[in-house]
Protein backbone atom coordinates (compact mmCIF):
# COMPACT_ATOMS: atom_id res chain seq x y z
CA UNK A 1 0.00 0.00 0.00
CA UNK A 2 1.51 3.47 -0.78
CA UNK A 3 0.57 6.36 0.88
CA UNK A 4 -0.78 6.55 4.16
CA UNK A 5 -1.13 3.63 6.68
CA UNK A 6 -4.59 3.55 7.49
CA UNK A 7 -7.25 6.13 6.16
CA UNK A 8 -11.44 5.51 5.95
CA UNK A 9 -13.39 6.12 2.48
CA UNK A 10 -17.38 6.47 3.93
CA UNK A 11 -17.58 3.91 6.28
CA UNK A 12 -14.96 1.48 4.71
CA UNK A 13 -11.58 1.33 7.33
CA UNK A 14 -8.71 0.73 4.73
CA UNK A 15 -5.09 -0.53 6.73
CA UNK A 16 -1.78 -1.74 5.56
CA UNK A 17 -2.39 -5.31 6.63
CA UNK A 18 2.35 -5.67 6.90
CA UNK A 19 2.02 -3.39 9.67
CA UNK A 20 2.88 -4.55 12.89
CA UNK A 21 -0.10 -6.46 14.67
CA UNK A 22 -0.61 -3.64 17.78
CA UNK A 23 0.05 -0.71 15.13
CA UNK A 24 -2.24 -2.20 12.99
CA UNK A 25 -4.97 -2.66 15.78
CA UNK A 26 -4.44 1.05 16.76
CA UNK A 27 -4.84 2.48 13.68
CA UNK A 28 -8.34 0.13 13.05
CA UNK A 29 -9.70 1.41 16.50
CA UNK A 30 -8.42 5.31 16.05
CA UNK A 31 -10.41 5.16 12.30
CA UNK A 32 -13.36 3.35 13.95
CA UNK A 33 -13.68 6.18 16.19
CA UNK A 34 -13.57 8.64 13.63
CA UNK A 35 -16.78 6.93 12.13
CA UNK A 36 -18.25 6.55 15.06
CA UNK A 37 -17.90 10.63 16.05
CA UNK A 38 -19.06 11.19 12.51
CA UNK A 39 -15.60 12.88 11.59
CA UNK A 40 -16.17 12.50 8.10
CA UNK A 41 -19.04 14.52 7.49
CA UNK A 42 -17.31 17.59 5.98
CA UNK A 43 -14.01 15.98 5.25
CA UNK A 44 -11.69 17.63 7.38
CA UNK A 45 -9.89 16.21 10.25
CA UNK A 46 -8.41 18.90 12.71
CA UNK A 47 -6.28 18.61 15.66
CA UNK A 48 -9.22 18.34 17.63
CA UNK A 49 -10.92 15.58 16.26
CA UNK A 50 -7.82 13.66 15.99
CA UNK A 51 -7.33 13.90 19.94
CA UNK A 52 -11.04 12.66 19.93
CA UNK A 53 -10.43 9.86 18.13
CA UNK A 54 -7.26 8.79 20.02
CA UNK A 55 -9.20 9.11 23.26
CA UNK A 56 -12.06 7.02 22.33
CA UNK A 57 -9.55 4.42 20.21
CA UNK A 58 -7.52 4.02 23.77
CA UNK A 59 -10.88 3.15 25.01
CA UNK A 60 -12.06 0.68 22.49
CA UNK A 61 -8.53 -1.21 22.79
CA UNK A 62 -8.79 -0.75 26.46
CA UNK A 63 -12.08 -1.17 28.06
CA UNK A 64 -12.32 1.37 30.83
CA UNK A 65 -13.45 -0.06 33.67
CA UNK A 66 -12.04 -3.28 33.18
CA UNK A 67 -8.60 -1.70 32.39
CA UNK A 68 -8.83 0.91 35.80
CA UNK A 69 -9.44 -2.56 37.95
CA UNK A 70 -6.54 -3.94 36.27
CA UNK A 71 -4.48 -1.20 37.24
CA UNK A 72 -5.05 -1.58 40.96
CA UNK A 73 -3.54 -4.99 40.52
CA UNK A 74 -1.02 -4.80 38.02
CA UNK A 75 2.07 -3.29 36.75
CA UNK A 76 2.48 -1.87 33.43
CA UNK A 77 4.48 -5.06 32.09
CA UNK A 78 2.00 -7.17 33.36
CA UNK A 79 -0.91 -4.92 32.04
CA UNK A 80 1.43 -5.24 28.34
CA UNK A 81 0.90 -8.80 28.72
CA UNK A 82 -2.96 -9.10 29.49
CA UNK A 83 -3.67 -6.37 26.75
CA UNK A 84 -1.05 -7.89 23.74
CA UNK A 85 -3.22 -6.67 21.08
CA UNK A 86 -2.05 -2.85 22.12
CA UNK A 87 0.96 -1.19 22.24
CA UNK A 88 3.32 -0.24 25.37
CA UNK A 89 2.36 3.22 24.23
CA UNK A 90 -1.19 2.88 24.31
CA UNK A 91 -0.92 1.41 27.37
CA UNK A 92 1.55 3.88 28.97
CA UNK A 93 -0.68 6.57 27.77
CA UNK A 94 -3.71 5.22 28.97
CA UNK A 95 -1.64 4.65 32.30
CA UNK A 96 -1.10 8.37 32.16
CA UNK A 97 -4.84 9.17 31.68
CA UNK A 98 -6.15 7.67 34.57
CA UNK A 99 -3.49 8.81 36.89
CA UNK A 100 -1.76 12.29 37.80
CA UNK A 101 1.34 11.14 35.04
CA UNK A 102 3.21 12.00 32.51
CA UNK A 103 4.19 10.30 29.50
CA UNK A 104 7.54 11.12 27.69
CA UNK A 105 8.61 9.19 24.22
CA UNK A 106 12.10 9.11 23.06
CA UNK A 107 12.43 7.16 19.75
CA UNK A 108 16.23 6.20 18.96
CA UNK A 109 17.44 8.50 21.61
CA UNK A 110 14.87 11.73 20.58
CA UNK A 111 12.49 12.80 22.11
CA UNK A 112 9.06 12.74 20.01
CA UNK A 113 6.74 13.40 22.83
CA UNK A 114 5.47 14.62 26.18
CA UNK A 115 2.18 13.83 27.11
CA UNK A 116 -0.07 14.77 30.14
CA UNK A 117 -3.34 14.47 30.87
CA UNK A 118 -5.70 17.96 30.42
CA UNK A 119 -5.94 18.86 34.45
CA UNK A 120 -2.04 18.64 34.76
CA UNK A 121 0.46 20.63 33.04
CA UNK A 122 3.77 19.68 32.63
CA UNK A 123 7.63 21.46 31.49
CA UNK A 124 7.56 20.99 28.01
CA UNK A 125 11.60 19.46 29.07
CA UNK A 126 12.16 16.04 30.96
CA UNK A 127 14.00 17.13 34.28
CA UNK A 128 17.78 15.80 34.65
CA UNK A 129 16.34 12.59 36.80
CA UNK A 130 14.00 12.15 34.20
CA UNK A 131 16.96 12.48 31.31
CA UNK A 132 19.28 10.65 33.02
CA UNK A 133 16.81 7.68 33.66
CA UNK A 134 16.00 7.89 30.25
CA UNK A 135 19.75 7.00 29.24
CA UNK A 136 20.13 4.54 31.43
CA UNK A 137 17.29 3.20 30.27
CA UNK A 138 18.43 2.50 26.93
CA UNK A 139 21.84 1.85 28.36
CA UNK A 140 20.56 -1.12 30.10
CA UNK A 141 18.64 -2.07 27.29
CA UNK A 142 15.54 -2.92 29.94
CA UNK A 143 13.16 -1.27 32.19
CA UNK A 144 14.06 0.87 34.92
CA UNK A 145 12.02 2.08 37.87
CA UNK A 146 13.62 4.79 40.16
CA UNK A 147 12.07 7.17 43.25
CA UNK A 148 13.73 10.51 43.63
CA UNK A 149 13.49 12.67 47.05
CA UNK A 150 12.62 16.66 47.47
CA UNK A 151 9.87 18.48 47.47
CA UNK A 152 7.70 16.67 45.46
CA UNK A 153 8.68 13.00 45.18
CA UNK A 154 8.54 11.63 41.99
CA UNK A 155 7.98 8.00 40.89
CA UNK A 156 9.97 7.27 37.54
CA UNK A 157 9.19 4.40 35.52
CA UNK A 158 11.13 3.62 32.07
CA UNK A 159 10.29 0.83 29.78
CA UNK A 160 12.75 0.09 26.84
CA UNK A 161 10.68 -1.04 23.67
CA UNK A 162 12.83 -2.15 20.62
CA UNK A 163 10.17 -4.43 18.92
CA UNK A 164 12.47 -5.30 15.78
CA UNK A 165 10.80 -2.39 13.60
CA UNK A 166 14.00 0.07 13.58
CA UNK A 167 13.19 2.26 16.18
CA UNK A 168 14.65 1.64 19.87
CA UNK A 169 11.50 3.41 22.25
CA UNK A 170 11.50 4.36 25.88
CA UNK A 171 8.35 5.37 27.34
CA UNK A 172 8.90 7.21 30.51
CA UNK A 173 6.18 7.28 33.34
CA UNK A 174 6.84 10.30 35.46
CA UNK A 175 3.84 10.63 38.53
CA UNK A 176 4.18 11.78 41.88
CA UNK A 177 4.58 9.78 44.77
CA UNK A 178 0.49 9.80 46.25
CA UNK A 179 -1.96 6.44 46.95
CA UNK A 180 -4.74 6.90 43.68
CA UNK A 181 -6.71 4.22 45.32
C-alpha cells in the first residue's frame, strides 16, 4: 500500500495489513472512532478531532473499567501482557490518563513526545532525573524504575521497547509519589 497507513473512504476502514499487529490494531480502532464521532461529514480532520479519536480508540482497545481494575492490581508489564493486542504506548498513555502522570517518548534517543493528561500541566523538558533515567534506560537495554526525594517526590518508571521495527523506544512514566486508590 503506498501512501498513508490507514485512512477511511465512507464507512470502509482501509489498513496496511504488513504493519505490525498492535500498530495495525491502533490504527483500526483510532479510524473506527472517527466513524463513530461522525468525523467524516465535511471531510476535514483537525487537531481536535484527531485527539477525539485517540481518546475514544484508547478506550475501544482498552475497556475502561475493566482496564482501571486492572491497574489496581497490576504493573504496566504485566498490564502489556494481558492487553497484547495494544501497544506499550497505548498502554503507557492510557496509564497516564487515569493517573496524575506524565508520559515522555524518546524514539532512537529523541524525544518525540510529552504527554499529560488535560488537568495537569507539565515542562515541556524532561527534568535531569528524568533524562538521566532515560539513558540509562536505553543503556541497560531494559526497564528501569527509580524514586527521587525533594519536594515533590517523583515515581519514575522507564520501559525500553525495541520491537524489531528500527526504532529503539523508551516510554517514561513520570507521577508523583500519592496512593490513587
Amino acid at each position: 500500500m503506498d501512501g498513508p497507513e490507514s485512512y477511511v473512504i465512507d464507512r470502509t476502514i482501509v489498513l496496511d495489513i504488513d504493519l505490525y499487529p498492535p500498530r495495525r490494531n491502533w490504527l483500526f480502532c483510532h479510524e473506527l472512532a472517527h466513524i463513530l464521532l461522525d468525523h467524516q461529514k465535511d471531510n476535514s480532520i483537525n487537531p481536535e478531532m484527531e485527539r477525539e479519536a485517540d481518546a475514544l480508540a484508547s478506550k475501544l482497545m482498552l475497556p475502561q473499567d475493566e482496564f482501571r481494575q486492572d491497574m489496581k492490581q497490576l504493573e504496566i508489564p504485566a498490564l502489556r501482557e494481558k492487553y497484547s493486542h495494544a501497544s506499550w504506548q497505548v498502554i503507557t498513555r492510557r496509564w497516564a490518563d487515569e493517573r496524575p502522570a506524565v508520559l515522555t517518548i524518546y524514539d532512537n534517543h529523541r524525544m518525540t513526545g510529552r504527554y499529560a493528561p488535560q488537568n495537569l500541566t507539565c515542562p515541556p523538558k524532561p527534568s535531569p532525573p528524568e533524562t538521566q533515567l532515560i539513558r540509562d534506560c536505553y543503556e541497560a537495554r531494559q526497564h528501569i524504575n527509580r524514586q527521587t526525594s525533594g519536594e515533590i517526590p517523583l515515581i519514575l518508571q522507564a520501559f525500553f521497547v525495541d520491537d524489531d521495527m528500527g526504532v529503539e523506544r523508551v516510554l517514561l512514566i513520570t507521577e508523583p509519589m500519592v496512593e490513587y486508590y
